[in-house]
Protein backbone atom coordinates (compact mmCIF):
# COMPACT_ATOMS: atom_id res chain seq x y z
CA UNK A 1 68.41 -35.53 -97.02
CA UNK A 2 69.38 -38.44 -94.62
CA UNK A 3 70.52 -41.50 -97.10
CA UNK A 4 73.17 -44.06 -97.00
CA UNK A 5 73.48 -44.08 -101.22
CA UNK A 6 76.09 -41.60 -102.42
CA UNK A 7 75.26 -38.66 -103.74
CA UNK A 8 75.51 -38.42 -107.85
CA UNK A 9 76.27 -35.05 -109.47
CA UNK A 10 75.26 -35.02 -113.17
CA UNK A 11 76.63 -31.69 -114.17
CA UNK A 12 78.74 -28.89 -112.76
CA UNK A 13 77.71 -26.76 -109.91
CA UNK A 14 77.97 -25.49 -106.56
CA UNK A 15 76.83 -27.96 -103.54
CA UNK A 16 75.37 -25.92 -100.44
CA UNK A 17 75.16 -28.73 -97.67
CA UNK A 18 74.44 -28.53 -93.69
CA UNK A 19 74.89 -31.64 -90.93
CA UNK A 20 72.38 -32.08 -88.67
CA UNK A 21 72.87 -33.40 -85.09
CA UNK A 22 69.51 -34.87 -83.84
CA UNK A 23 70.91 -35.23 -80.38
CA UNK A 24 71.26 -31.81 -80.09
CA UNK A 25 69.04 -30.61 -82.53
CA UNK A 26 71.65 -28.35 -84.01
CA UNK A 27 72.38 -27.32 -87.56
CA UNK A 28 76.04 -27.15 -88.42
CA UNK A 29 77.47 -23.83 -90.26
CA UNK A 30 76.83 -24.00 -93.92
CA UNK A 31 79.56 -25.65 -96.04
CA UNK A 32 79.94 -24.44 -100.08
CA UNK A 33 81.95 -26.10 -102.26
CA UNK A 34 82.58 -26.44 -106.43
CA UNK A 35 81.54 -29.71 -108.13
CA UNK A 36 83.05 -29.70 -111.45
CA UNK A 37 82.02 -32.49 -113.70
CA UNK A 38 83.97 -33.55 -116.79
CA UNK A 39 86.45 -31.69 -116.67
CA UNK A 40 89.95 -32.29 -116.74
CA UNK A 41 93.27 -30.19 -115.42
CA UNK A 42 94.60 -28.12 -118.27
CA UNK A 43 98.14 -29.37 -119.57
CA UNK A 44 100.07 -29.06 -122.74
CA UNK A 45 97.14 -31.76 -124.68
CA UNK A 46 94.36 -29.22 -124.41
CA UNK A 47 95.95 -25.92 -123.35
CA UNK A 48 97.19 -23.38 -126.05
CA UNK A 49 98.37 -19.96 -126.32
CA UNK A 50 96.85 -18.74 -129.46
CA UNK A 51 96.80 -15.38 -130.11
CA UNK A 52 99.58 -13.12 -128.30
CA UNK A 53 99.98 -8.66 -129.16
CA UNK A 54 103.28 -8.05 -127.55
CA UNK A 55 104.23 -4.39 -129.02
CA UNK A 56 100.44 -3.16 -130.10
CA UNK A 57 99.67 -0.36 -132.18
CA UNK A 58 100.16 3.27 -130.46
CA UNK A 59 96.95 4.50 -129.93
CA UNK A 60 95.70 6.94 -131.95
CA UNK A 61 92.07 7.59 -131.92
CA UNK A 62 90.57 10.25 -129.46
CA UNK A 63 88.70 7.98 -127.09
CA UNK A 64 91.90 5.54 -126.83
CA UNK A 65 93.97 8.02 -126.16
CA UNK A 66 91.85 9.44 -122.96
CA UNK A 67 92.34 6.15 -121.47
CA UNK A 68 96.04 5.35 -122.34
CA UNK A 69 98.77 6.91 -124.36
CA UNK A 70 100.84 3.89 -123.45
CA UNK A 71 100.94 1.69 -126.59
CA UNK A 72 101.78 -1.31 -123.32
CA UNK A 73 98.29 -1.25 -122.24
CA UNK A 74 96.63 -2.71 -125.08
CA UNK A 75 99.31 -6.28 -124.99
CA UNK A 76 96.90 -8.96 -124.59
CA UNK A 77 97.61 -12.76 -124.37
CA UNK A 78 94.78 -15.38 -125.67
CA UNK A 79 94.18 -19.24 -124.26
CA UNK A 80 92.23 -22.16 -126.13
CA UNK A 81 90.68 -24.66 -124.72
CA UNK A 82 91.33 -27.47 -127.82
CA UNK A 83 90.28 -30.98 -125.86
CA UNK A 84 87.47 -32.36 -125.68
CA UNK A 85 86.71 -31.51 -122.29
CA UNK A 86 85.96 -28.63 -120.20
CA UNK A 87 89.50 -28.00 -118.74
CA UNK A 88 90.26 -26.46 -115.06
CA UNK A 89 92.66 -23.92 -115.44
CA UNK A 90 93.06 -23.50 -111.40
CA UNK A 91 96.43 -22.86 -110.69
CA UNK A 92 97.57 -22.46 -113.90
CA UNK A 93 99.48 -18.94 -114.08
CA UNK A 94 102.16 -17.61 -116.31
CA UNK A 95 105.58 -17.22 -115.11
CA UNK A 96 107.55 -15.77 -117.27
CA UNK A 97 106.74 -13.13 -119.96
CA UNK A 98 103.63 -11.67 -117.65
CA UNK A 99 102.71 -12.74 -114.35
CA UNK A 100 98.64 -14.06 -113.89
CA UNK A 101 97.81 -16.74 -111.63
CA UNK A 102 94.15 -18.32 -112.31
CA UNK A 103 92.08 -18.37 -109.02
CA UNK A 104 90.27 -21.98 -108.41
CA UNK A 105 87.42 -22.88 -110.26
CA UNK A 106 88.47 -21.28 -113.03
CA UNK A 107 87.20 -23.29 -116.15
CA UNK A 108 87.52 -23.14 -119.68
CA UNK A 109 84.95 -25.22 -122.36
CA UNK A 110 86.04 -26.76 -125.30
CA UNK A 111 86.80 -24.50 -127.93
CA UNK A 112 86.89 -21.47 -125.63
CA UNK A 113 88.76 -18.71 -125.54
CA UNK A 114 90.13 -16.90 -122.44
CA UNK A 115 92.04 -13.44 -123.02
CA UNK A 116 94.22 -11.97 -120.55
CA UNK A 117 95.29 -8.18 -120.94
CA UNK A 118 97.94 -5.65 -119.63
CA UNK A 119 94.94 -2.98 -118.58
CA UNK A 120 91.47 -3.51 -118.70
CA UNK A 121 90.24 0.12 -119.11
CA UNK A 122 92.78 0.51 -122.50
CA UNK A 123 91.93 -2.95 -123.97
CA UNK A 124 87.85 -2.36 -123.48
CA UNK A 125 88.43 0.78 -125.55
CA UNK A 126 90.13 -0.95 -128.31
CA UNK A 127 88.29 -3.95 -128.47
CA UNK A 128 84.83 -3.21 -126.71
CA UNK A 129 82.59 -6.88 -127.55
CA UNK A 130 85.89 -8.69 -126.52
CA UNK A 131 85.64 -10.21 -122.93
CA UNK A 132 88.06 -10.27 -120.83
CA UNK A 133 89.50 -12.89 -118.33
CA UNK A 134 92.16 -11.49 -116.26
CA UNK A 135 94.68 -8.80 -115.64
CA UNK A 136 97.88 -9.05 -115.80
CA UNK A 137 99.01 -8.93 -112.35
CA UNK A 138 102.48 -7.52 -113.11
CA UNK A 139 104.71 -7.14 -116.26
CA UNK A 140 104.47 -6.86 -119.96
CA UNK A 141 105.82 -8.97 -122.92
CA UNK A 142 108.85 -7.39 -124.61
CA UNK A 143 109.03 -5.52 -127.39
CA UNK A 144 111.48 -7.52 -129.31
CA UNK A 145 111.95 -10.95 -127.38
CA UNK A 146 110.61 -12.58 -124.58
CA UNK A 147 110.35 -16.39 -123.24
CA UNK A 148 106.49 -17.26 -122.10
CA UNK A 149 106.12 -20.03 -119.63
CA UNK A 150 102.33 -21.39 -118.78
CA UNK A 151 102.47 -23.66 -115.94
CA UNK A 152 100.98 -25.04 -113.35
CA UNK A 153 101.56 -26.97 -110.12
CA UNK A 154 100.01 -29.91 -110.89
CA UNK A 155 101.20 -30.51 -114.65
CA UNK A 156 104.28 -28.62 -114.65
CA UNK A 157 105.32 -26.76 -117.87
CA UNK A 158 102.54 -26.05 -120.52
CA UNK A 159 103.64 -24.04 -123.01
CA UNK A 160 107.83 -22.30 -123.19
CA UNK A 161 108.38 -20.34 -125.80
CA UNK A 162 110.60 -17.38 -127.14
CA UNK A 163 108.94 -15.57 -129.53
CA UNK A 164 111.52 -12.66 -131.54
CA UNK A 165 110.78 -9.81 -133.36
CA UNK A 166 113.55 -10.86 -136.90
CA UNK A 167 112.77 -13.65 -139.04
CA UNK A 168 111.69 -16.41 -139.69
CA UNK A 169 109.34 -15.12 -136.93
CA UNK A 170 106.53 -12.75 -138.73
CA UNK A 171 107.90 -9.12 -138.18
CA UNK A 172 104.46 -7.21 -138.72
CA UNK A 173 104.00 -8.17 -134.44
CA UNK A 174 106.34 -5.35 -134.04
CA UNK A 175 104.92 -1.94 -133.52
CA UNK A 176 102.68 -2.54 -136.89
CA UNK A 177 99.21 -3.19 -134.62
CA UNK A 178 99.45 -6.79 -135.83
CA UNK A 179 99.14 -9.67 -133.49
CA UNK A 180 101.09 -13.38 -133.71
CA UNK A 181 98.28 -15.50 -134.16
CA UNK A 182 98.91 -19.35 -133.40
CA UNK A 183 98.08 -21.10 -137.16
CA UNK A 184 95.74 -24.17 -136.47
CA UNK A 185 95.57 -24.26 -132.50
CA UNK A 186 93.53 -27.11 -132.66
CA UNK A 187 96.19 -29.64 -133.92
CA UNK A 188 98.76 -28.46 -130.96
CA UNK A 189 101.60 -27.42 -133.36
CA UNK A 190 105.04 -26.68 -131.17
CA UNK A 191 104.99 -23.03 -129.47
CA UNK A 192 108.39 -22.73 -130.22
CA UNK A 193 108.48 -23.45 -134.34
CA UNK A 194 108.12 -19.87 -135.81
CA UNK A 195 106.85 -21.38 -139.02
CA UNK A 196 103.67 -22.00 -136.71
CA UNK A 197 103.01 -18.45 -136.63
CA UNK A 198 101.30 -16.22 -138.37
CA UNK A 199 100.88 -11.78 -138.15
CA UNK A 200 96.51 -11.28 -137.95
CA UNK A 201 95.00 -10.39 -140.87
CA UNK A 202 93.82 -7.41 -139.13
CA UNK A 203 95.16 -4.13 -137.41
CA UNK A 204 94.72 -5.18 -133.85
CA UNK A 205 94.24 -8.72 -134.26
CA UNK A 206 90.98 -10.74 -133.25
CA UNK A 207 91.16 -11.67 -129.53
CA UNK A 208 88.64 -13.89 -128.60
CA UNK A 209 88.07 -15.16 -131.83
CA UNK A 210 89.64 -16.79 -135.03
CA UNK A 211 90.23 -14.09 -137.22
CA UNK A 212 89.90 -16.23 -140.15
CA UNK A 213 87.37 -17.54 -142.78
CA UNK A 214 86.34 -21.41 -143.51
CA UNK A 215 86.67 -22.60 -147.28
CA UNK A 216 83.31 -23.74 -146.91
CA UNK A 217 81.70 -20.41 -145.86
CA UNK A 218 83.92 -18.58 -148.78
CA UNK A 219 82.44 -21.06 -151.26
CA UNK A 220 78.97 -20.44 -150.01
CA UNK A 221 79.15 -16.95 -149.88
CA UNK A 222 80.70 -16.65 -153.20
CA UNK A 223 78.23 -19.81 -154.94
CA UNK A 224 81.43 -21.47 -156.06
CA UNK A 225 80.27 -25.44 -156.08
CA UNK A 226 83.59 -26.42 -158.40
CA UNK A 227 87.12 -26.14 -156.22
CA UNK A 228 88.69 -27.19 -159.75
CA UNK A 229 86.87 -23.68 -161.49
CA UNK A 230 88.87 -21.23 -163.03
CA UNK A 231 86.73 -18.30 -163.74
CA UNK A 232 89.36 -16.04 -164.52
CA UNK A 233 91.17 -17.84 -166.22
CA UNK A 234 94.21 -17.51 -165.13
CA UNK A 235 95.12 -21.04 -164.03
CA UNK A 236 94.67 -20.42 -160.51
CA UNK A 237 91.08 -22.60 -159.58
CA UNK A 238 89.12 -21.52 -157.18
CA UNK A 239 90.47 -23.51 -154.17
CA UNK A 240 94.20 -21.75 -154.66
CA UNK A 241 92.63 -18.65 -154.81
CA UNK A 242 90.77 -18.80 -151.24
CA UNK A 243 94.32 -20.40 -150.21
CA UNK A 244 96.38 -17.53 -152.09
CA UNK A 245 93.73 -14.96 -151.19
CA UNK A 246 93.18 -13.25 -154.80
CA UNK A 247 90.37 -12.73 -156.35
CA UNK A 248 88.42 -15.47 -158.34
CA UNK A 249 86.47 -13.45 -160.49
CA UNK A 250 89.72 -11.15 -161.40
CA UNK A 251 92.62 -12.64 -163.36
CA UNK A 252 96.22 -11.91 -161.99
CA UNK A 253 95.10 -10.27 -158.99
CA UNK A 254 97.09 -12.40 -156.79
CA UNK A 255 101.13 -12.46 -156.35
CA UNK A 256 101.32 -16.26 -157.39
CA UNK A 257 104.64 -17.62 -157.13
CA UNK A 258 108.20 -15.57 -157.71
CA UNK A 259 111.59 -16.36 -157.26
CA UNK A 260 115.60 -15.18 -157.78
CA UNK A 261 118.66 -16.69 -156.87
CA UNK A 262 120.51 -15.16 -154.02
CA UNK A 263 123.70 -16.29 -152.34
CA UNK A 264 123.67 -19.81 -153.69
CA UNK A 265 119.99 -20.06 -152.60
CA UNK A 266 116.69 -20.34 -155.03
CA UNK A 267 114.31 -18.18 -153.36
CA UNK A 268 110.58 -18.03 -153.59
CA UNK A 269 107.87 -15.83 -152.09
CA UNK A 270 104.23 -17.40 -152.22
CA UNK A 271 101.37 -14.94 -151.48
CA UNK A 272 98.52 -16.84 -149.02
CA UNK A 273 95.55 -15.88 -147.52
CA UNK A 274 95.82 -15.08 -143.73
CA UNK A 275 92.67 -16.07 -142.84
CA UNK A 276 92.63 -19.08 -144.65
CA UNK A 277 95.90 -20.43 -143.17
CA UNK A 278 94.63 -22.75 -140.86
CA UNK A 279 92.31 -24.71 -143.42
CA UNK A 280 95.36 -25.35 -146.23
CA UNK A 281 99.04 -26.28 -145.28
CA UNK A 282 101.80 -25.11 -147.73
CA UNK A 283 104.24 -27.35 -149.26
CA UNK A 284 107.21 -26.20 -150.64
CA UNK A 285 108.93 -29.00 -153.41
CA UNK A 286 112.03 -28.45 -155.48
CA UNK A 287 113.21 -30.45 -158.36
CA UNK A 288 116.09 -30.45 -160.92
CA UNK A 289 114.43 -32.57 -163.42
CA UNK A 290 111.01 -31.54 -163.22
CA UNK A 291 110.03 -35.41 -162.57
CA UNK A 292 111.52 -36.12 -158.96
CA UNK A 293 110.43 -33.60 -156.40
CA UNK A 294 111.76 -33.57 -153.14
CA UNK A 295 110.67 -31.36 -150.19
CA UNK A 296 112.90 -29.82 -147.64
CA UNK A 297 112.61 -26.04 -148.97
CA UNK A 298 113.91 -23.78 -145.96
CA UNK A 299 111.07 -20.65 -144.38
CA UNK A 300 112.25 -17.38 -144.52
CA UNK A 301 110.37 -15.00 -143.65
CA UNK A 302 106.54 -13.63 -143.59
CA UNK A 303 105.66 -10.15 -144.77
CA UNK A 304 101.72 -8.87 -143.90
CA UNK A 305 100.87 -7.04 -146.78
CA UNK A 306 98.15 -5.33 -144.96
CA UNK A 307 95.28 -6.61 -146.59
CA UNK A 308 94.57 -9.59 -145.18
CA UNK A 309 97.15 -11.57 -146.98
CA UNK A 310 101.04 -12.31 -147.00
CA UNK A 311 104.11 -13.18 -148.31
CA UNK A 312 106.08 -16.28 -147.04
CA UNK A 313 109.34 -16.61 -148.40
CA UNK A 314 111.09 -20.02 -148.95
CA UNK A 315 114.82 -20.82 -150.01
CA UNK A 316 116.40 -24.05 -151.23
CA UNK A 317 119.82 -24.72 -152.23
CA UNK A 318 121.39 -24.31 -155.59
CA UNK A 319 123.71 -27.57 -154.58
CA UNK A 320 126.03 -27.04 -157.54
CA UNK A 321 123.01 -27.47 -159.53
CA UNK A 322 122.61 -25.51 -163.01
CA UNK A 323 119.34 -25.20 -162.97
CA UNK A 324 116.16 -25.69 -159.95
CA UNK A 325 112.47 -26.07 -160.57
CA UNK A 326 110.14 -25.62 -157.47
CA UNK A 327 106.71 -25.40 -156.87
CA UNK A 328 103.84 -24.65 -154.34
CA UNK A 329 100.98 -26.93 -153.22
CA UNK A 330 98.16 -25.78 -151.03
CA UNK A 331 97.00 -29.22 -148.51
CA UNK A 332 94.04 -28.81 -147.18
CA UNK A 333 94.47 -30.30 -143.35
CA UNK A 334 93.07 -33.30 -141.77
CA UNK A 335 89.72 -31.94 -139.51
């Protein structure tokens, strides 16, 4: 190609180009080089960690346990890509918490998923149709605390965060084969907020994908048209149930709403649906009067009951007051 008009790349690809000296006649050595178009460098806008298994189950079954008796090698980290670009994650690398460095043209499309793991043999065991995007290249995350820093030299800091293993942060991450799954990645809540946590719904959590159900697909599959229905009856409608995770068709199957007074404190425990967490926020509203509510109600704690829902406990103060009302409303989120 000998042309004066610049060269226009319409999508991403690799550009294999030669110079050609017609004095000589000669052909220089080939050149190769990455054209990545519309993409931008991941930073903390459109660069999450989502799903993290810091102290996995021990393995157990027979073909696990060939690989790796070391319940270490089956930690895993997860990325998401939630801009609305393809984002570069060259030079991007964790510094603290695991060490992985991203090699250059490393690129991640919107709505992806990249997981990183502690050994690739032990995690491809566990989780065969999972892919896998890196190696750690040396450490683990700790079993009860541990500060995770994503970085890179460009953007500086990403993501630093210290997750625990004691609440408010969700216990079942320790040693129970749960994972701490990130809840709605895709509106960037703060790494470092444990009420932006969740335990998976499942044993071994769901790297590389969301582990979770849309209310949309739970009304199709169930023919529910009417979020207002109660077929139970048992003045739960059918949108709290998908939020609460009981059962519409079966009255008082879910744990609804308890509370006691404990050390000057009200305190509630709301059962939700884990895989429904990300579609419907949880308000928590006291009230003294029953007329004025006020927000403000205090997390706790999350328990995993072990079937794909939990318990999240809230507390509000007593205040010197004789008596306290407060109740629980499911919000769905803005898309």
């Amino acid at each position: 190609m000998h042309s004066s008009t610049p060269l226009e790349l319409v999508e991403s690809g690799w550009l294999y180009s030669r110079s050609y000296n017609p004095g000589t006649g000669d052909w220089s050595a080939l050149n190769v080089a990455r054209f990545n178009v519309e993409t931008e460098p991941a930073d903390a806008t459109n660069l999450v960690v989502s799903e993290f298994s810091y102290r996995p189950a021990e393995p157990f079954a027979p073909n696990e346990v060939a690989v790796s008796t070391d319940r270490d090698d089956y930690e895993f980290i997860e990325l998401m890509n939630i801009g609305n670009k393809t984002i570069d994650l060259s030079g991007v690398e964790f510094t603290s918490g695991i060490s992985f460095s991203f090699s250059a043209n490393s690129l991640l499309g919107v709505g992806e998923r990249v997981v990183l793991v502690s050994n690739a043999a032990a995690f491809s065991e566990r989780y065969p149709a999972v892919g896998i995007g890196g190696v750690f290249s040396s450490g683990n995350l700790g079993n009860g605390s541990e500060q995770v820093v994503l970085a890179s030299l460009a953007e500086g800091v990403i993501r630093d965060f210290t997750y625990e293993d004691v609440d408010p942060w969700p216990s079942a991450g320790d040693g129970a084969g749960y994972s701490l799954v990130l809840i709605a990645p895709a509106t960037n809540p703060v790494h470092m907020d444990p009420r932006n946590w969740r335990s998976s719904a499942d044993i071994h959590g769901s790297p590389g994908g969301t582990g979770g159900v849309s209310y949309a697909e739970w009304k199709s599959a169930n023919a529910i048209t009417d979020d207002s229905g109660d077929p139970d009856r048992d003045g739960l409608s059918n949108l709290g149930e998908f939020a609460s995770g009981s059962d519409f068709q079966v009255r008082g199957t879910g744990a609804g709403i308890t509370g006691q007074v404990v050390n000057g404190f009200f305190e509630v425990e709301i059962q939700r649906n884990l895989r429904a967490v990300d579609e419907f926020d949880l308000v928590v509203e006291s009230s003294e009067d029953l007329m004025s509510w006020s927000g403000g109600g205090e997390y706790v704690s999350e328990t995993n009951l072990g079937n794909g829902v939990g318990l999240v406990k809230y507390r509000v103060t007593m205040s010197g007051s004789p008596k306290k009302f407060v109740r629980a409303r499911w919000m769905l989120r803005s898309p």
